[in-house]
Protein backbone atom coordinates (compact mmCIF):
# COMPACT_ATOMS: atom_id res chain seq x y z
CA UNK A 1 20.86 -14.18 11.40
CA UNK A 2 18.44 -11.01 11.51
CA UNK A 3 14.59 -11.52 12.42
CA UNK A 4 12.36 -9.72 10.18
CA UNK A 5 8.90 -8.45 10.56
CA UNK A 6 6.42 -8.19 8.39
CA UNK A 7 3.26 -5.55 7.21
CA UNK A 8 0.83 -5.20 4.38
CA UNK A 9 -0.88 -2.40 3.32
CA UNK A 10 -3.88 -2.34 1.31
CA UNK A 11 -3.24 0.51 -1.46
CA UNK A 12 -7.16 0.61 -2.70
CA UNK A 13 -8.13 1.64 0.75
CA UNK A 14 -6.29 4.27 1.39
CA UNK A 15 -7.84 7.39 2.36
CA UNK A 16 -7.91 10.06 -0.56
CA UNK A 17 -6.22 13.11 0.59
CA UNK A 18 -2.52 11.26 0.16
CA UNK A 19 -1.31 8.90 -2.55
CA UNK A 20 -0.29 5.19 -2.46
CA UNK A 21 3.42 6.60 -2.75
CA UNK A 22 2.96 8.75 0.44
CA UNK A 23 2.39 5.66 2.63
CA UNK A 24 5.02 4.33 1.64
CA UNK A 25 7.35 6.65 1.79
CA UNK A 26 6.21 7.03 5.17
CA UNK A 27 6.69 2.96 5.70
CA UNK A 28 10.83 3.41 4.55
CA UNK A 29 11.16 6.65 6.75
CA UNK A 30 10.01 4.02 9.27
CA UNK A 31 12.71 1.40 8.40
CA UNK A 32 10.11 -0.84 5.74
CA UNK A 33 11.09 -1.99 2.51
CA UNK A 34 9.21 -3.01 -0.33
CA UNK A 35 8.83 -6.71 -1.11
CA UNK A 36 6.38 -7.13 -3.67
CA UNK A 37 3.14 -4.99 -5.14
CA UNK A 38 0.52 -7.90 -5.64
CA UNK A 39 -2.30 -7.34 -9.10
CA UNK A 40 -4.82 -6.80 -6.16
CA UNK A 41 -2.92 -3.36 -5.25
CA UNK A 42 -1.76 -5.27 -1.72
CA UNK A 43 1.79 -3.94 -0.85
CA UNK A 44 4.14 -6.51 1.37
CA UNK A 45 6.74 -5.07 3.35
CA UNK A 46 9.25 -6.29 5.72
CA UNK A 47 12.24 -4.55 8.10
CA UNK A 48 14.45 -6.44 10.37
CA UNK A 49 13.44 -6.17 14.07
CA UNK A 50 15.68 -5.00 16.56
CA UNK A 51 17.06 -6.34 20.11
CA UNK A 52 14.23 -4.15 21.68
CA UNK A 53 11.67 -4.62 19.33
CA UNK A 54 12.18 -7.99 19.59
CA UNK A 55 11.73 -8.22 23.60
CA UNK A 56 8.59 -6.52 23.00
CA UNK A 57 6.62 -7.92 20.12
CA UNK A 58 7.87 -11.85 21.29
CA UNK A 59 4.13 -12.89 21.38
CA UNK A 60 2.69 -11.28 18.05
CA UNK A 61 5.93 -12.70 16.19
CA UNK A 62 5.49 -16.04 17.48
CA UNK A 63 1.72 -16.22 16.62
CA UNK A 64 2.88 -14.77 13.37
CA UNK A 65 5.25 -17.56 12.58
CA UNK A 66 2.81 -20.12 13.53
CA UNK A 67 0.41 -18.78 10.74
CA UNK A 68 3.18 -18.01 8.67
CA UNK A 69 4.15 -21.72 8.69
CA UNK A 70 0.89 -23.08 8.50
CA UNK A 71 -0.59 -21.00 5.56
CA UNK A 72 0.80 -20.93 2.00
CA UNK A 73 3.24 -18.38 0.38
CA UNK A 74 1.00 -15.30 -0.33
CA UNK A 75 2.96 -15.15 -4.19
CA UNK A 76 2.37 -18.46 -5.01
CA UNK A 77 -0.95 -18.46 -6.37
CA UNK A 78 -2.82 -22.09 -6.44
């Protein structure tokens, strides 16, 4: 089963010389693909981590999947 990783980008805080559709363009040249596009203009993105990336980013993915597990869905709005 792959391991994914995940990033969000706020799109109203971009700086103004490029467009929300440059970053992420940029993001999928880098292997990120679009999740979701929240009404607050917050983009989630994941990509599935490789064997090296893995070895490398063990302690930031583990702390992530404490506070993923702990905190509730970011789409499911309460």
């Amino acid at each position: 089963m792959p391991e994914w990783e995940y990033r969000k980008i706020d799109l109203g805080d971009l700086p103004r010389e490029k467009t929300d559709l440059d970053f992420l363009a940029k993001a999928g040249d880098d292997g990120w693909e679009l999740i979701a596009i929240t009404i607050h203009n917050m983009a989630y993105l994941n990509r599935p981590i490789s064997k090296q990336r893995s070895k490398q980013k063990k302690s930031k993915r583990e702390l992530y999947r404490t506070l993923v597990t702990t905190a509730p869905h970011p789409f499911f709005f309460q």
